[in-house]
Each structure stands twice: as C-alpha cells, then as structure tokens.
C-alpha atoms as a PDB file:
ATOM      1  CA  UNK A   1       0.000   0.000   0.000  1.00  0.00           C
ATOM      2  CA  UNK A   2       0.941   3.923   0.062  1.00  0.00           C
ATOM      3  CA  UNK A   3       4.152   5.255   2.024  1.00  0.00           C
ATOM      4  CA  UNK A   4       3.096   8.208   3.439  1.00  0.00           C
ATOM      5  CA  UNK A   5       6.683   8.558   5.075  1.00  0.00           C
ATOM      6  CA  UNK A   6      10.065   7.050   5.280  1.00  0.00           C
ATOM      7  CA  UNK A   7       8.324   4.969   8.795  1.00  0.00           C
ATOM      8  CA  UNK A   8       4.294   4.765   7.656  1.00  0.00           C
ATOM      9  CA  UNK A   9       2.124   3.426   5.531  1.00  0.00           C
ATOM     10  CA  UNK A  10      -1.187   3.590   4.424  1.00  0.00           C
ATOM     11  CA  UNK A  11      -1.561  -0.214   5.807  1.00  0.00           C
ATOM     12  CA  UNK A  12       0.546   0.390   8.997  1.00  0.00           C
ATOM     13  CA  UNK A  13      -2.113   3.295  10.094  1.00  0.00           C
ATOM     14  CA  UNK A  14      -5.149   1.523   8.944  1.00  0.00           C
ATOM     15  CA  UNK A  15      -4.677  -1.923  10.459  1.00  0.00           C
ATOM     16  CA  UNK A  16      -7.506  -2.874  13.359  1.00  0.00           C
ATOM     17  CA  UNK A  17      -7.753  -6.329  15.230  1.00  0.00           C
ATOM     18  CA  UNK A  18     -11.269  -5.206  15.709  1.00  0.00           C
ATOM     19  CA  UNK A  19     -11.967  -4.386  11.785  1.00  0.00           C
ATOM     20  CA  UNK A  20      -9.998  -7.520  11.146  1.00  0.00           C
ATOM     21  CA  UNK A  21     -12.392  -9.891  13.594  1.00  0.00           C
ATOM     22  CA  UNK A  22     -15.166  -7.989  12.326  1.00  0.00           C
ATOM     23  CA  UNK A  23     -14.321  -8.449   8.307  1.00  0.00           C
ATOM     24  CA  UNK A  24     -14.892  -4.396   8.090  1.00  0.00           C
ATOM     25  CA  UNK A  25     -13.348  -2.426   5.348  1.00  0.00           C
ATOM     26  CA  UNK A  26     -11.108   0.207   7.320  1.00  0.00           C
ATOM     27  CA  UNK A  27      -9.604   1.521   3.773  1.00  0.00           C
ATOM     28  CA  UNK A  28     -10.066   5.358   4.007  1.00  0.00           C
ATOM     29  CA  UNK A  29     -11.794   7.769   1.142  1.00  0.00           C
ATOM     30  CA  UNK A  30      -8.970   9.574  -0.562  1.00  0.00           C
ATOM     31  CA  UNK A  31      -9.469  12.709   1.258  1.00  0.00           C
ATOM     32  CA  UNK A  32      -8.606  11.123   4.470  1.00  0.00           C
ATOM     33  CA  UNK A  33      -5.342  10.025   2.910  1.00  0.00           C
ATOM     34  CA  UNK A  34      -4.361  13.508   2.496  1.00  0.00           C
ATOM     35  CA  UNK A  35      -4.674  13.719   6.051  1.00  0.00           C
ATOM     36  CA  UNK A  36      -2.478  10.213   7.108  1.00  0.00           C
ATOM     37  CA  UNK A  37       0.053  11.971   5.499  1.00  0.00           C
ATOM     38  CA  UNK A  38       0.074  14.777   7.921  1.00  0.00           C
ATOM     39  CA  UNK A  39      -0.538  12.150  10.625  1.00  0.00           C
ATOM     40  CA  UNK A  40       2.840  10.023   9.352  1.00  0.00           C
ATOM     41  CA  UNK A  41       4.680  13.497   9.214  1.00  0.00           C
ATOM     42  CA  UNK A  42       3.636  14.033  12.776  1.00  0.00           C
ATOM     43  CA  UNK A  43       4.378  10.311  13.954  1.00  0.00           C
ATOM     44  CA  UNK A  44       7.984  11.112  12.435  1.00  0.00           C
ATOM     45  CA  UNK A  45       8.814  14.377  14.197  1.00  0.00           C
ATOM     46  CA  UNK A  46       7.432  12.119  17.425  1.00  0.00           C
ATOM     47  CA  UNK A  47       9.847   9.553  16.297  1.00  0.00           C
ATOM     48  CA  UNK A  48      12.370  11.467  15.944  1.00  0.00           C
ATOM     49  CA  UNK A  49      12.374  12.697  19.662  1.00  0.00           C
ATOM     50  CA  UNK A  50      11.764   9.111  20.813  1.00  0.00           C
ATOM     51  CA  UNK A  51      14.573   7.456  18.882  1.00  0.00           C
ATOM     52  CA  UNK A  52      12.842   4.307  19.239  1.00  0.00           C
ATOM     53  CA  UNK A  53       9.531   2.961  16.981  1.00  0.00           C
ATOM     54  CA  UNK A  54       6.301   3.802  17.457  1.00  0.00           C
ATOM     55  CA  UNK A  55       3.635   0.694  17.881  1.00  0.00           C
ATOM     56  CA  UNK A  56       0.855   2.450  16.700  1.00  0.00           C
ATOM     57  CA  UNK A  57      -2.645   0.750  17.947  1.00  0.00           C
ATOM     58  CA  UNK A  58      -5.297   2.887  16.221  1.00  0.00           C
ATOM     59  CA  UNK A  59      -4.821   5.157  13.947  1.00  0.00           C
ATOM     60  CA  UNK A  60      -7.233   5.928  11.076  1.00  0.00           C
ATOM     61  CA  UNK A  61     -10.818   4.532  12.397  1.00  0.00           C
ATOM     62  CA  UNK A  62     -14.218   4.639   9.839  1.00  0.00           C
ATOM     63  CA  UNK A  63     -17.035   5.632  10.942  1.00  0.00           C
ATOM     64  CA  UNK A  64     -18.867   1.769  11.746  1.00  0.00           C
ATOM     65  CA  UNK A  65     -15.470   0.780  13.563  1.00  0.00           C
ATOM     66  CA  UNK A  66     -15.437   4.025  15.466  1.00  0.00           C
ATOM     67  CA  UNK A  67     -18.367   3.386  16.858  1.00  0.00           C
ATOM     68  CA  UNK A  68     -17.580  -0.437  17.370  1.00  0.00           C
ATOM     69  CA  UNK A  69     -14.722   0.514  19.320  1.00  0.00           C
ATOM     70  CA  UNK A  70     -16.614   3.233  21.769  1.00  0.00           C
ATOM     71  CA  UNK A  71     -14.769   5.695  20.075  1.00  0.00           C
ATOM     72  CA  UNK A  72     -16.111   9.556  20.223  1.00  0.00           C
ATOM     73  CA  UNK A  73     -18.768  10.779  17.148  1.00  0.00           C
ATOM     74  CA  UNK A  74     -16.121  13.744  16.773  1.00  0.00           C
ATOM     75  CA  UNK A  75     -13.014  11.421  17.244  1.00  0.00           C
ATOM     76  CA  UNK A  76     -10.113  12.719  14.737  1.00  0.00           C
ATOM     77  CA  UNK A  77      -9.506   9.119  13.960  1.00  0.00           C
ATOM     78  CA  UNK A  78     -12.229   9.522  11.316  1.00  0.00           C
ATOM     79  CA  UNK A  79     -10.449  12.234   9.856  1.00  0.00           C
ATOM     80  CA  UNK A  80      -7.689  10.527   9.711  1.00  0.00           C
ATOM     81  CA  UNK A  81      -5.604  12.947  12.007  1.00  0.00           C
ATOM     82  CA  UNK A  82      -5.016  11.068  15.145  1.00  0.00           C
ATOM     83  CA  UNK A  83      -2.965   7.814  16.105  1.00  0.00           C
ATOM     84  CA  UNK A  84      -3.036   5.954  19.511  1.00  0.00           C
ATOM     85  CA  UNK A  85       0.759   4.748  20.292  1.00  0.00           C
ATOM     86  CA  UNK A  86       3.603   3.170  22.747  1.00  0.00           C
ATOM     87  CA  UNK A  87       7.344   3.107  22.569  1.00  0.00           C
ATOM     88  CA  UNK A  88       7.928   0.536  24.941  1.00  0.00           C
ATOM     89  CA  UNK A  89      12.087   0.746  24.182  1.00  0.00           C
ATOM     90  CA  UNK A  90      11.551   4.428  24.676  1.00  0.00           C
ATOM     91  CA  UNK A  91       9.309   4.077  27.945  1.00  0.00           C
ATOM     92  CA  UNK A  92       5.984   4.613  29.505  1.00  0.00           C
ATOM     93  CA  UNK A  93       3.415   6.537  27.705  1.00  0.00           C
ATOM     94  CA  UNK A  94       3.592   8.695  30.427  1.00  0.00           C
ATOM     95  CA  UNK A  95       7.686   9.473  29.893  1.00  0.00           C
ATOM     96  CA  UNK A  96       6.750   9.906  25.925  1.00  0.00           C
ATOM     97  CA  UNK A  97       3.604  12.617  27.091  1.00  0.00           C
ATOM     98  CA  UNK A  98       6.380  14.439  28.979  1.00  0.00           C
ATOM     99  CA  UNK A  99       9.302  13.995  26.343  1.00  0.00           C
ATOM    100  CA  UNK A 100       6.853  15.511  23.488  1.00  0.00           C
ATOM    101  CA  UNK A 101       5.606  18.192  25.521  1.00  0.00           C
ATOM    102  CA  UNK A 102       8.844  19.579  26.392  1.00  0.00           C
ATOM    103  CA  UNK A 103       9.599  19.477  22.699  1.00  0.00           C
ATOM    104  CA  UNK A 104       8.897  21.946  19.629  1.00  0.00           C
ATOM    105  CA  UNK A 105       6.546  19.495  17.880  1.00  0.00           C
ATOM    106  CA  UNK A 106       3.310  20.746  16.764  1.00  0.00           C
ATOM    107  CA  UNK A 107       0.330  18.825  17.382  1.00  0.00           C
ATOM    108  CA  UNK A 108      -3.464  19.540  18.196  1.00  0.00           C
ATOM    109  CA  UNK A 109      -4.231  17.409  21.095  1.00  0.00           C
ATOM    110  CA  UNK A 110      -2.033  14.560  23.159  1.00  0.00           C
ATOM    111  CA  UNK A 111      -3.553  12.810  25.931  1.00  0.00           C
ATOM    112  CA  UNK A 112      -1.811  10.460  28.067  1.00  0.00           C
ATOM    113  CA  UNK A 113      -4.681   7.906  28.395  1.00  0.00           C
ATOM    114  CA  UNK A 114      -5.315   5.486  31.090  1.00  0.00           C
ATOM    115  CA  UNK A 115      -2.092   4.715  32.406  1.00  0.00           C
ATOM    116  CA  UNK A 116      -3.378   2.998  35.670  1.00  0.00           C
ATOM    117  CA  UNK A 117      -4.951   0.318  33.674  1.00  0.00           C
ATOM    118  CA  UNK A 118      -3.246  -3.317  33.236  1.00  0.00           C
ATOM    119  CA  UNK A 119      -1.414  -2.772  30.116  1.00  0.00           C
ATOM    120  CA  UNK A 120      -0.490   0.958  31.025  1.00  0.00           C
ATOM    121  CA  UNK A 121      -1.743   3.139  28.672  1.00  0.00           C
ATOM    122  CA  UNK A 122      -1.268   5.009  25.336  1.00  0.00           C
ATOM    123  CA  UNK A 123      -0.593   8.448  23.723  1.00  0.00           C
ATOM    124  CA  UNK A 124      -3.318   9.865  21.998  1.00  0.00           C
ATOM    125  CA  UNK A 125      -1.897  12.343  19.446  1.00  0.00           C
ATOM    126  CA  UNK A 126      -4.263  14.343  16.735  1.00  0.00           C
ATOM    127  CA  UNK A 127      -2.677  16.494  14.206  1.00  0.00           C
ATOM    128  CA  UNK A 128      -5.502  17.941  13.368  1.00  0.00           C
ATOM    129  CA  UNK A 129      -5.797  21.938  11.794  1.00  0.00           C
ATOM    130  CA  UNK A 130      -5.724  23.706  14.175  1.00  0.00           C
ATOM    131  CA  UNK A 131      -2.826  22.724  16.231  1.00  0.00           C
ATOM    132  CA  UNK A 132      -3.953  23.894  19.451  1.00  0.00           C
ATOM    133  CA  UNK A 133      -0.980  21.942  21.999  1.00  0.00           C
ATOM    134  CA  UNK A 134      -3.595  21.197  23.629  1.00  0.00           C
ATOM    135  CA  UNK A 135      -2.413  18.429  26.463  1.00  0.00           C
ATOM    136  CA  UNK A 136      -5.044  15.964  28.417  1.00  0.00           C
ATOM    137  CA  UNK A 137      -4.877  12.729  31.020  1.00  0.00           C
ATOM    138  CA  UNK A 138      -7.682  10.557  31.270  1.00  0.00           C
ATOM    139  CA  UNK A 139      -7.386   7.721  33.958  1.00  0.00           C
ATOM    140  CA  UNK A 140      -9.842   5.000  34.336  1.00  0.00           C
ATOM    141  CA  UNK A 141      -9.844   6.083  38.283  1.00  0.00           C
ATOM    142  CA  UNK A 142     -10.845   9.037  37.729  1.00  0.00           C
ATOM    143  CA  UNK A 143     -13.328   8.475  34.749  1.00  0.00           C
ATOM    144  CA  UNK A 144     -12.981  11.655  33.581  1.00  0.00           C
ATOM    145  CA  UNK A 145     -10.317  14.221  31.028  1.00  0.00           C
ATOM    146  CA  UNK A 146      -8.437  16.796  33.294  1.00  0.00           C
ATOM    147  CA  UNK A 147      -6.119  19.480  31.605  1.00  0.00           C
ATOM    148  CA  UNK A 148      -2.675  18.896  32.136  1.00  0.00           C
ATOM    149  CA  UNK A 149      -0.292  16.033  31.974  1.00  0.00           C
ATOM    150  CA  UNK A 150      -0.755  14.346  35.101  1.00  0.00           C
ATOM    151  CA  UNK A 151       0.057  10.706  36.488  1.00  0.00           C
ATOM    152  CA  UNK A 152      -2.317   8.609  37.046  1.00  0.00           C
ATOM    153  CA  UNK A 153      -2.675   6.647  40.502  1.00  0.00           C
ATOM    154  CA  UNK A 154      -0.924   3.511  39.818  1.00  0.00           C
ATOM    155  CA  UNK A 155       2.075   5.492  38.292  1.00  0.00           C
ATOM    156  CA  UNK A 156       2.679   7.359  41.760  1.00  0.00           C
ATOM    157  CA  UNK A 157       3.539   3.403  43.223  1.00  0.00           C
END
C-alpha cells in the first residue's frame, strides 16, 4: 500500500484487530489520505524525539469501527488525524507525554490515556488543523479528562 513517510504506511495506520475480527473495510476515502500523510509526518517528528519505533494501535478509524470501538462521534480518527501509540524501548506513555511536551513538535491534542490500567496506557496524538498543543490525562480512576499532563494513581507506586 501507500508510504506516506520514510516509517508509515497507508496499511501500517489503517490496520484494526477489531476491523480484522469484524471483516470491516477500514480503507479510508482519498481525502482522508491527504490527512495520514500529515498524521505520518507528525508520527515522524514524534519519532524522531523518541529514537525508538512507534507501535501504533489505532490510527485511522471509519465511521462503523469508530463506533464499534466506543470511540467519540467527533473522534479525529475519522479524519484521519489522530494515532493511539507506545514506545515501549523508549518508555511509559507517560515518559513519551512528557518527552513531546517539552519538545517543539506541533500537534493539536495529546492525551496520556489510562495509564493505571493493566497494560499501562497510550498516547493519543491528533494532528488535526488547528494545532492547538492542547495536552489531556484521562485515567480509568478518575473516569474523567483533566487538563494537564498528570500521572495517574498507579504510576505514583
């Protein structure tokens, strides 16, 4: 399929267990293509600060496996502008949250994402227009998004 950079493909940020179980088609419309390229650009500059791969989980998400997934109705995933991701070789999700913040890179919206639950979390990161740096934590103890990069309670053991 399509390299969208030197790291990503088309393939690579399309790929669901859940579409695959399911027998959904994930392929995007071209339009959304357009914006997995900004997404792989993004991912690269992340990369880049990580110096280790990214295992992406979720990236690009239609609209029947958004919803299959619990995912938001205004979720960039359907766009095509955000990726879920760990660097295990690089560290927690919540060391990656801090590493990009502290960085230059431009992004729209990170969230560290429920990093007190058994597998220890993701990044959430959204390229999307308007690039707003806007940084969030969700932890499944708390149930709800707070502003900020915070820990949550199993990461203060």
């Amino acid at each position: 399929m399509a390299r969208l950079s030197r790291r990503f493909s088309v393939q690579r940020l399309i790929v669901s267990e859940t579409a695959a179980e399911r027998g959904l088609d994930n392929r995007p419309p071209v339009r959304v293509v357009r914006n997995l390229r900004k997404l792989a650009a993004g991912l690269e500059r992340i990369r880049a600060i990580a110096g280790r791969e990214l295992h992406v989980t979720s990236a690009y998400r239609g609209p029947t496996l958004n919803a299959l997934v619990g995912g938001s109705s205004t979720s960039h995933h359907m766009a095509g502008f955000a990726a879920d991701f760990t660097s295990p070789r690089f560290g927690s999700p919540f060391r990656i949250c801090k590493a990009i913040v502290r960085s230059a890179v431009r992004f729209d919206q990170l969230i560290y994402e429920h990093g007190d639950a058994q597998d220890g979390g993701w990044v959430h990161v959204s390229f999307a227009p308007k690039m707003r740096r806007r940084v969030l934590t969700i932890c499944k103890a708390r149930g709800r998004y707070q502003r900020g990069l915070r820990r949550c309670p199993v990461d203060l053991l």
